[in-house]
C-alpha atoms as a PDB file:
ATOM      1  CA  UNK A   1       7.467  17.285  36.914  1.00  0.00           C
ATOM      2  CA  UNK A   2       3.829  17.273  38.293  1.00  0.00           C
ATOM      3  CA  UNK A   3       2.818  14.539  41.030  1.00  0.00           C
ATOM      4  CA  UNK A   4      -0.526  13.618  42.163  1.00  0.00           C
ATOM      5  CA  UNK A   5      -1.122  13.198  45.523  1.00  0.00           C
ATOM      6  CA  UNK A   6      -3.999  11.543  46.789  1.00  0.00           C
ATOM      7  CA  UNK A   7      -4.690  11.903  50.937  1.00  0.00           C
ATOM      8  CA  UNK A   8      -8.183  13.169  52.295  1.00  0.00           C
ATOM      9  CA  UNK A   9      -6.407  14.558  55.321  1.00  0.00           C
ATOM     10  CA  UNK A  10      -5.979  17.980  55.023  1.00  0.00           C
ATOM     11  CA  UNK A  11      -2.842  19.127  56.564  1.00  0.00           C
ATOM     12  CA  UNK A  12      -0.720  16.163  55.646  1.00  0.00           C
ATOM     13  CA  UNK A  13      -1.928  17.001  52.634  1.00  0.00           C
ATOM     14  CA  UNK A  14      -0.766  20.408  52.913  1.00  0.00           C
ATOM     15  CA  UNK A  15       2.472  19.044  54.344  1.00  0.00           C
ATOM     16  CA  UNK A  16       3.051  17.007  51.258  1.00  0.00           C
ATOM     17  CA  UNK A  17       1.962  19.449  48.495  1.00  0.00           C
ATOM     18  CA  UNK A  18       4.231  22.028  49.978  1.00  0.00           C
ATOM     19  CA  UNK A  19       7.371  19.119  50.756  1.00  0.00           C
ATOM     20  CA  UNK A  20       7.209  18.136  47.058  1.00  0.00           C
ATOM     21  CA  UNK A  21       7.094  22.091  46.011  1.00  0.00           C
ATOM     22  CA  UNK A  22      10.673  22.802  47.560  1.00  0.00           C
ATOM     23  CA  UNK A  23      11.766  19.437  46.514  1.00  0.00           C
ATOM     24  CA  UNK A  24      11.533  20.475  42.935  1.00  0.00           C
ATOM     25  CA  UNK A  25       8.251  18.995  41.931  1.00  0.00           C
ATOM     26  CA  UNK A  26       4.519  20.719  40.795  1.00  0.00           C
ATOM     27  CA  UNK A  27       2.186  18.943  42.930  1.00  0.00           C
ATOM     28  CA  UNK A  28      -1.929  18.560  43.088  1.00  0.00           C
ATOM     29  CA  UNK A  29      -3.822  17.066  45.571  1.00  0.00           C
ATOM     30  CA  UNK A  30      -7.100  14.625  45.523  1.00  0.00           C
ATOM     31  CA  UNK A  31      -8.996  13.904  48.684  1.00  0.00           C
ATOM     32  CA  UNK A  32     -11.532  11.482  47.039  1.00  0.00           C
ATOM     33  CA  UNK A  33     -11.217   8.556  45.210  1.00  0.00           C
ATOM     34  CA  UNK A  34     -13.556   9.473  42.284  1.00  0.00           C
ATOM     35  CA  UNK A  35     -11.011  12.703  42.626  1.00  0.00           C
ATOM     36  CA  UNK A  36      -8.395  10.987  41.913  1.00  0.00           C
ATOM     37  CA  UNK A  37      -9.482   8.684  39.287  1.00  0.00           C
ATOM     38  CA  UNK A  38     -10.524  12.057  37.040  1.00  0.00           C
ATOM     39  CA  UNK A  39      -7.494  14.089  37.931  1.00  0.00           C
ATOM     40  CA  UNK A  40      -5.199  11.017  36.431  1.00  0.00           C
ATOM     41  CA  UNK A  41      -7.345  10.823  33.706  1.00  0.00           C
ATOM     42  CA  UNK A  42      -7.237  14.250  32.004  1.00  0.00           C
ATOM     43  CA  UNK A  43      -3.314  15.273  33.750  1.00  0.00           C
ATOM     44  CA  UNK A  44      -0.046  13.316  32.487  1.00  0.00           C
ATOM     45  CA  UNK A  45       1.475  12.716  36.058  1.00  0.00           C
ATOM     46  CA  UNK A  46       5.336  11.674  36.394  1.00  0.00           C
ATOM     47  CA  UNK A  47       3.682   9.307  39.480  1.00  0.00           C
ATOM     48  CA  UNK A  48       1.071   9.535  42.104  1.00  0.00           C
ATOM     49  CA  UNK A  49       1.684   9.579  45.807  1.00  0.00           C
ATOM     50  CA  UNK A  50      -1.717   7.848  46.998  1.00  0.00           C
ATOM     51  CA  UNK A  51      -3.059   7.162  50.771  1.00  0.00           C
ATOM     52  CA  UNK A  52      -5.379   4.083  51.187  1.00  0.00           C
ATOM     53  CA  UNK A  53      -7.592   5.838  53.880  1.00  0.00           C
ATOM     54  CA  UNK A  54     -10.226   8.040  51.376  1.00  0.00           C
ATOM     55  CA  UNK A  55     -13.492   8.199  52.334  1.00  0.00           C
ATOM     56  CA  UNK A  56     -15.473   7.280  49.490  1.00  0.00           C
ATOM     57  CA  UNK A  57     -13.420   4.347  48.785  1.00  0.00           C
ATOM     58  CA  UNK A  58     -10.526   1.986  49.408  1.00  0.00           C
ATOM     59  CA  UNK A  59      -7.648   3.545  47.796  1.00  0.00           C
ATOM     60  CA  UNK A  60      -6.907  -0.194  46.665  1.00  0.00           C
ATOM     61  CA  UNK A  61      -9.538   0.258  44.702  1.00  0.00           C
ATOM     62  CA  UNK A  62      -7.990   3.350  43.306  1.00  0.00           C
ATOM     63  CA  UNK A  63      -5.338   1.630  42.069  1.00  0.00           C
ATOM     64  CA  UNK A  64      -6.661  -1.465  40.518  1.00  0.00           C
ATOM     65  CA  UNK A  65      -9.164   0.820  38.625  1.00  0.00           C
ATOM     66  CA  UNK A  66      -5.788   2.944  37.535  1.00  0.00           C
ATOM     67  CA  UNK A  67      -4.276  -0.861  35.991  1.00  0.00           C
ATOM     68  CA  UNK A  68      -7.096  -2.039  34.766  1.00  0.00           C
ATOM     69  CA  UNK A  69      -7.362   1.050  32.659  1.00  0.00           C
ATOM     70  CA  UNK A  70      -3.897   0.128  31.219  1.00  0.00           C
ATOM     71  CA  UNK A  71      -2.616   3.128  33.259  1.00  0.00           C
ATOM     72  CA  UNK A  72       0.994   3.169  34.197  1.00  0.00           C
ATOM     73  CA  UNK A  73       2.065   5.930  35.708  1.00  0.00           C
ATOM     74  CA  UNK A  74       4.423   4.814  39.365  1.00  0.00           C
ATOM     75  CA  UNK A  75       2.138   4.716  42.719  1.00  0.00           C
ATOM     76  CA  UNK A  76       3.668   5.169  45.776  1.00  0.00           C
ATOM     77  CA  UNK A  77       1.224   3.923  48.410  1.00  0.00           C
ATOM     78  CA  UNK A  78       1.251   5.693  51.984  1.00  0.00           C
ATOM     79  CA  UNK A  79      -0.429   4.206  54.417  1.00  0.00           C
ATOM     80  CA  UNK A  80      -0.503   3.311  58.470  1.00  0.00           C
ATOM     81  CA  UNK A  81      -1.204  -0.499  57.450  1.00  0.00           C
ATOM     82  CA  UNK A  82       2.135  -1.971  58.312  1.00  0.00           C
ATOM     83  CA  UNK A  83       1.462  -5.823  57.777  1.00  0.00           C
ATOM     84  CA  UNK A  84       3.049  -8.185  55.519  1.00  0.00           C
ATOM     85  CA  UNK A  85       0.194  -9.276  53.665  1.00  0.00           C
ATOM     86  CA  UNK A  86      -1.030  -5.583  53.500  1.00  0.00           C
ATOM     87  CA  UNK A  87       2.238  -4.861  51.415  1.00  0.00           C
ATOM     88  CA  UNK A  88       1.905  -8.099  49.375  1.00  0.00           C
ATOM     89  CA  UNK A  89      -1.884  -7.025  48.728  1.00  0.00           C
ATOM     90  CA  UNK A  90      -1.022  -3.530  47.548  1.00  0.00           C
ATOM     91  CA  UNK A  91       2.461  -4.374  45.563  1.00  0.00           C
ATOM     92  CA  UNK A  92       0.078  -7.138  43.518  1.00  0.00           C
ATOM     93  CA  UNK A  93      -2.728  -4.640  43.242  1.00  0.00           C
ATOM     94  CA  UNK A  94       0.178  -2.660  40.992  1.00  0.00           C
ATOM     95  CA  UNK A  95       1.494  -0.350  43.493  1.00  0.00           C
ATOM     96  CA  UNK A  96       5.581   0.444  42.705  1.00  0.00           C
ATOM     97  CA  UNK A  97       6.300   1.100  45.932  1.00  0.00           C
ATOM     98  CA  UNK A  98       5.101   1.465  49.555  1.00  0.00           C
ATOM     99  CA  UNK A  99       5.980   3.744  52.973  1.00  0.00           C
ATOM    100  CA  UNK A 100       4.185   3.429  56.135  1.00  0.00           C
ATOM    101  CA  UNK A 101       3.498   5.905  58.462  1.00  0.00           C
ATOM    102  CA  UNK A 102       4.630   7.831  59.875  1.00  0.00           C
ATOM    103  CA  UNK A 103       7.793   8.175  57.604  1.00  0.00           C
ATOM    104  CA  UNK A 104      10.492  10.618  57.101  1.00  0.00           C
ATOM    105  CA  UNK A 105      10.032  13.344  54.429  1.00  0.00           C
ATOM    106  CA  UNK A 106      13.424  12.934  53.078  1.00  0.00           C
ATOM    107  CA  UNK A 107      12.471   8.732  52.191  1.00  0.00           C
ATOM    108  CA  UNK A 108       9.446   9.785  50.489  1.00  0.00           C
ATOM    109  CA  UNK A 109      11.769  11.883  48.459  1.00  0.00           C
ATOM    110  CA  UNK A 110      14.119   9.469  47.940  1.00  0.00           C
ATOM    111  CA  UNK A 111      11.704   6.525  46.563  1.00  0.00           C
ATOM    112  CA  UNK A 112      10.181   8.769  44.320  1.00  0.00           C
ATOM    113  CA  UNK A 113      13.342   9.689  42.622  1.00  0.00           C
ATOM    114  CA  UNK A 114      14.107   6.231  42.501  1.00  0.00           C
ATOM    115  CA  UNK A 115      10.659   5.177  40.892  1.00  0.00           C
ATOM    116  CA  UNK A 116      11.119   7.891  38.819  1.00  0.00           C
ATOM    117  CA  UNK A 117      14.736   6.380  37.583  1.00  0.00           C
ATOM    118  CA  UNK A 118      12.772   3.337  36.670  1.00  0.00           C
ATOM    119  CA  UNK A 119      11.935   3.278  32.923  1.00  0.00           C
ATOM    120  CA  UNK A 120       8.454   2.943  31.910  1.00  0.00           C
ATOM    121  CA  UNK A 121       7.104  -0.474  31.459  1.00  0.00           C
ATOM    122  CA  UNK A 122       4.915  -0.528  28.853  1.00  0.00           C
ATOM    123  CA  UNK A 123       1.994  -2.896  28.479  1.00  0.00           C
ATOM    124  CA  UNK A 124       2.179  -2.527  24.086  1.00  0.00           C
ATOM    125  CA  UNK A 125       5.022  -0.452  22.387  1.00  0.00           C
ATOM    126  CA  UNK A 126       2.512   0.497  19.238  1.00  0.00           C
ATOM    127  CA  UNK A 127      -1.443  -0.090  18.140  1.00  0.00           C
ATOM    128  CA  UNK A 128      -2.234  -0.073  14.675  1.00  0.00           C
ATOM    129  CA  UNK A 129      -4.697  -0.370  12.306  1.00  0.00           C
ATOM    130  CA  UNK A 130      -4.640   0.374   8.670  1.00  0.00           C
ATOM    131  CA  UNK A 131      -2.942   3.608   8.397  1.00  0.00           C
ATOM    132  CA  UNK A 132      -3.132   4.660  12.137  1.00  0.00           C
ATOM    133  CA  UNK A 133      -1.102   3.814  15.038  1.00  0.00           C
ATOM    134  CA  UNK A 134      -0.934   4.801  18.412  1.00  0.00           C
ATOM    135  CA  UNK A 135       2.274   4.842  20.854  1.00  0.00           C
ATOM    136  CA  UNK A 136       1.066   3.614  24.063  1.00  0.00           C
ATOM    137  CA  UNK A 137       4.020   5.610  26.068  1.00  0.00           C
ATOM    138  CA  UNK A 138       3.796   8.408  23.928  1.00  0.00           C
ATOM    139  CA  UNK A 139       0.027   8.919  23.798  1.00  0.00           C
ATOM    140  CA  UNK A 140       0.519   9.923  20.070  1.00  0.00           C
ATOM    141  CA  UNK A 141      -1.652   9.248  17.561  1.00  0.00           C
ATOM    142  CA  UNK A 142      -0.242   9.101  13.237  1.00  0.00           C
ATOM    143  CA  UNK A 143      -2.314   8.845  10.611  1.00  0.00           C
ATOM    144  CA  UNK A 144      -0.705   8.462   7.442  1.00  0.00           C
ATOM    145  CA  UNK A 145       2.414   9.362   9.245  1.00  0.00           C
ATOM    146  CA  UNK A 146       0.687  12.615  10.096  1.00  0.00           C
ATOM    147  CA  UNK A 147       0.364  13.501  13.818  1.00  0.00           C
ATOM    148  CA  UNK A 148      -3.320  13.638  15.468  1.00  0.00           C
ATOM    149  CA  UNK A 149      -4.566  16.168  17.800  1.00  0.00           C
ATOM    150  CA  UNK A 150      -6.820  14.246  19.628  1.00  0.00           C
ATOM    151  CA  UNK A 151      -8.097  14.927  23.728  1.00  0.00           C
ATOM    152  CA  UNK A 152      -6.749  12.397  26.294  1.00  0.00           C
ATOM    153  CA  UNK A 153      -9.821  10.858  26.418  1.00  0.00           C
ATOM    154  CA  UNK A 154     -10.701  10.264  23.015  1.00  0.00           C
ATOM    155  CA  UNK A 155      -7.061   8.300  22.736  1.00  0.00           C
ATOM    156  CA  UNK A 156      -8.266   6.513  25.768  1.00  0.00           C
ATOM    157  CA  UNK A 157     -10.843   5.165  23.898  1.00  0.00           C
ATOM    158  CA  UNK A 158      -9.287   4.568  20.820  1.00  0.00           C
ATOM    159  CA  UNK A 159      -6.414   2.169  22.731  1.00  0.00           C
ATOM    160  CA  UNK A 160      -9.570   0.450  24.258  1.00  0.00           C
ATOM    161  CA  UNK A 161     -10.742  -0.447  21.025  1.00  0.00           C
ATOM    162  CA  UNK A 162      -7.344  -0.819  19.082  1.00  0.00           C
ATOM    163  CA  UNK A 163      -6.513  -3.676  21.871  1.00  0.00           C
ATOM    164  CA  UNK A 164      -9.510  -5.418  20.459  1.00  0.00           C
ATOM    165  CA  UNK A 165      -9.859  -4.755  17.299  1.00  0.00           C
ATOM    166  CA  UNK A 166     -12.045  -6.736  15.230  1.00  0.00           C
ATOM    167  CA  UNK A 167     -14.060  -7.830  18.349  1.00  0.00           C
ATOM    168  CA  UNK A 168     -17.134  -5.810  20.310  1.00  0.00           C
ATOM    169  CA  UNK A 169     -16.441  -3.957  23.234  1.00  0.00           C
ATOM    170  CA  UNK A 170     -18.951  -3.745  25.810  1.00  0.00           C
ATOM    171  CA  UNK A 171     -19.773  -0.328  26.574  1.00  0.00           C
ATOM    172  CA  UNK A 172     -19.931  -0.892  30.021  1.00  0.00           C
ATOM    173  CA  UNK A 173     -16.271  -1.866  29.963  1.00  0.00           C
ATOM    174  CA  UNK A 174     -14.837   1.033  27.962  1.00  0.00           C
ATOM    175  CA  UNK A 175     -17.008   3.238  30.995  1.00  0.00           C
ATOM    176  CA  UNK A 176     -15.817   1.305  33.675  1.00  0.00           C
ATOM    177  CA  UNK A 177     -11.718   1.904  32.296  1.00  0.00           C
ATOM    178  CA  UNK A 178     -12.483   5.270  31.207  1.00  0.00           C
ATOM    179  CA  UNK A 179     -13.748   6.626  34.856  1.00  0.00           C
ATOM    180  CA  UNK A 180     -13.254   4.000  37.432  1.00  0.00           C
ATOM    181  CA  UNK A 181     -14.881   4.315  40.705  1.00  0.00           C
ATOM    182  CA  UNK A 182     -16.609   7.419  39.200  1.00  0.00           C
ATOM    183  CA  UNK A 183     -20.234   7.683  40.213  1.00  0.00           C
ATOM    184  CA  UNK A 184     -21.575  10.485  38.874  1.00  0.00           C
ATOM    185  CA  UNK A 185     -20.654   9.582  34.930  1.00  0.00           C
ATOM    186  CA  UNK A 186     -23.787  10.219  32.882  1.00  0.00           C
ATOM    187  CA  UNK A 187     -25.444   6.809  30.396  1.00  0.00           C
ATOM    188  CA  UNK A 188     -24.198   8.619  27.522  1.00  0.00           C
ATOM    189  CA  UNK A 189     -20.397   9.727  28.437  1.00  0.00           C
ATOM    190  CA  UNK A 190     -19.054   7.418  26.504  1.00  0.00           C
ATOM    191  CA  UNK A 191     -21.645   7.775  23.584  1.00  0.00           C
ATOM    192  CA  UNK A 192     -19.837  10.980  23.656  1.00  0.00           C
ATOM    193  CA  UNK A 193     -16.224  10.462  23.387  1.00  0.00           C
ATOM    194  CA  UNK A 194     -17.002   7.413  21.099  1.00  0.00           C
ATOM    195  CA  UNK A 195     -18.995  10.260  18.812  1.00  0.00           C
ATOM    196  CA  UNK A 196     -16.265  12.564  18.815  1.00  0.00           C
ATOM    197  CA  UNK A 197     -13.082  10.278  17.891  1.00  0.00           C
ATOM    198  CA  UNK A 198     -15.669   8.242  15.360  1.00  0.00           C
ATOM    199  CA  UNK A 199     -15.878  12.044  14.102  1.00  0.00           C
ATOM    200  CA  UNK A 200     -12.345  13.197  13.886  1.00  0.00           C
ATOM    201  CA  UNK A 201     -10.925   9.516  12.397  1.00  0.00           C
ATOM    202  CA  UNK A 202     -13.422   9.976   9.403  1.00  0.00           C
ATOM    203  CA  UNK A 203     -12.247  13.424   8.760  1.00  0.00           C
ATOM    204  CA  UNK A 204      -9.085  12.093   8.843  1.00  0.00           C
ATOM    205  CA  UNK A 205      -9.296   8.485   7.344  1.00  0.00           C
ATOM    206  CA  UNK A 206     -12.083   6.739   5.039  1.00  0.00           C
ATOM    207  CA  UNK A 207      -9.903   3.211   5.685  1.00  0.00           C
ATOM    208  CA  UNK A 208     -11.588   2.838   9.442  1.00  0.00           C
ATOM    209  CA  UNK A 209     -14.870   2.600  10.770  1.00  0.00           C
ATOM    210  CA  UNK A 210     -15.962   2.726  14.695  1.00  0.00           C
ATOM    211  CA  UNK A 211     -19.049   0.382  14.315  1.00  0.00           C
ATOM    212  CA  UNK A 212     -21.913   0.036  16.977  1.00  0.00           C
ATOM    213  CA  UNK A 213     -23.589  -2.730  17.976  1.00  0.00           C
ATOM    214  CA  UNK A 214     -26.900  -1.891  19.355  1.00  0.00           C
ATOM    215  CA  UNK A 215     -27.179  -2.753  23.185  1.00  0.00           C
ATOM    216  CA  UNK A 216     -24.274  -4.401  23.560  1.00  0.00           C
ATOM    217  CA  UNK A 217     -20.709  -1.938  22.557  1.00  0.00           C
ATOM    218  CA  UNK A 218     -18.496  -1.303  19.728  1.00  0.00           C
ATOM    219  CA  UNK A 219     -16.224  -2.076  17.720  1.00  0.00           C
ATOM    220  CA  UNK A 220     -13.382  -0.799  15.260  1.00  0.00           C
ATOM    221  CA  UNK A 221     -12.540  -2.253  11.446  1.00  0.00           C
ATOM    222  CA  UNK A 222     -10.710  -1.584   8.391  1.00  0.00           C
ATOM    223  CA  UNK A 223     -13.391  -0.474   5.825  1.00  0.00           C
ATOM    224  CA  UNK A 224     -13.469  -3.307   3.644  1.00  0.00           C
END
């Protein structure tokens, strides 16, 4: 099972990486926020261990970006904040759980196997349209019943658009859920990934269409 852990201090990091290693778990490390937001993008992690301190950014932020992106995976916030209201803020920002430093080793351990006992909430079981779906949990995409290899962020977009189907979607939105706090995304990224799944869907399927509406988004239909 791989982890994320997100701390900008080095040898806690260290300390952590190497903890979770002999505790049975694969384990990469983030110092930045940006980081972080790209590494939980393209890697499935069973939950990230994340530290609010990061230079570039709040790691609050890290974790709204990480919901409002309909990601799921359990966040275990670390952290030397030790205030009511700082729990209450980070437990309704979507954190699962929280330890403050300093903490015992064996606790961190502990509340991760616990999170990880939790089963998944899902925001949607299943997307469709016409002969498509998409299992949220999963990430699997069926066409015709037939199963579609597509990268993790081309499915990101597609469940972007699927949750609004028949409506525009801003570009800037699908950029803002596809890379968060990134700052270094290029203005065509998403022209990119919307080009490439737009691309495999019509080798695929004539019965959908990715349409896009000039300066503004896009949008995806059943071909009428």
């Amino acid at each position: 099972m791989r982890l994320l852990v997100v701390e900008d201090n080095k040898e806690l990091a260290g300390l952590l990486v190497e903890g979770l290693k002999a505790g049975g778990y694969e384990a990469d490390r983030a110092a930045r926020a940006d980081e972080a937001l790209h590494m939980a993008g393209e890697t499935e992690y069973v939950a990230i261990v994340l530290d609010l301190g990061l230079p570039d950014a709040d790691g609050m932020s890290v974790l709204r970006a990480l919901r409002a992106r309909l990601d799921a995976t359990p966040v275990l916030v670390l952290t030397a904040r030790d205030s009511v209201n700082n729990r209450v803020e980070g437990l309704r920002a979507g954190a699962d759980d929280y330890l403050v430093k300093p903490f015992a080793f064996e606790e961190l351990l502990a509340r991760l196997e616990a999170l990880l006992r939790r089963p998944q909430q899902q925001i949607a079981s299943l997307l469709s349209i016409a002969d498509l779906t998409l299992d949220v949990a999963s990430r699997r995409v069926h066409v015709g019943g037939q199963l579609q290899t597509l990268s993790s962020r081309e499915v990101a977009v597609l469940e972007i658009l699927l949750r609004r189907k028949g409506r525009v979607v801003p570009k800037r939105l699908i950029e803002d859920q596809l890379f968060g706090l990134s700052g270094d995304v290029s203005s065509n990224a998403v022209e990119v990934y919307v080009h490439r799944l737009r691309k495999q869907l019509a080798d695929r399927t004539p019965s959908i269409q990715i349409h896009t509406i000039r300066g503004v988004g896009y949008m995806v239909a059943e071909t009428p």
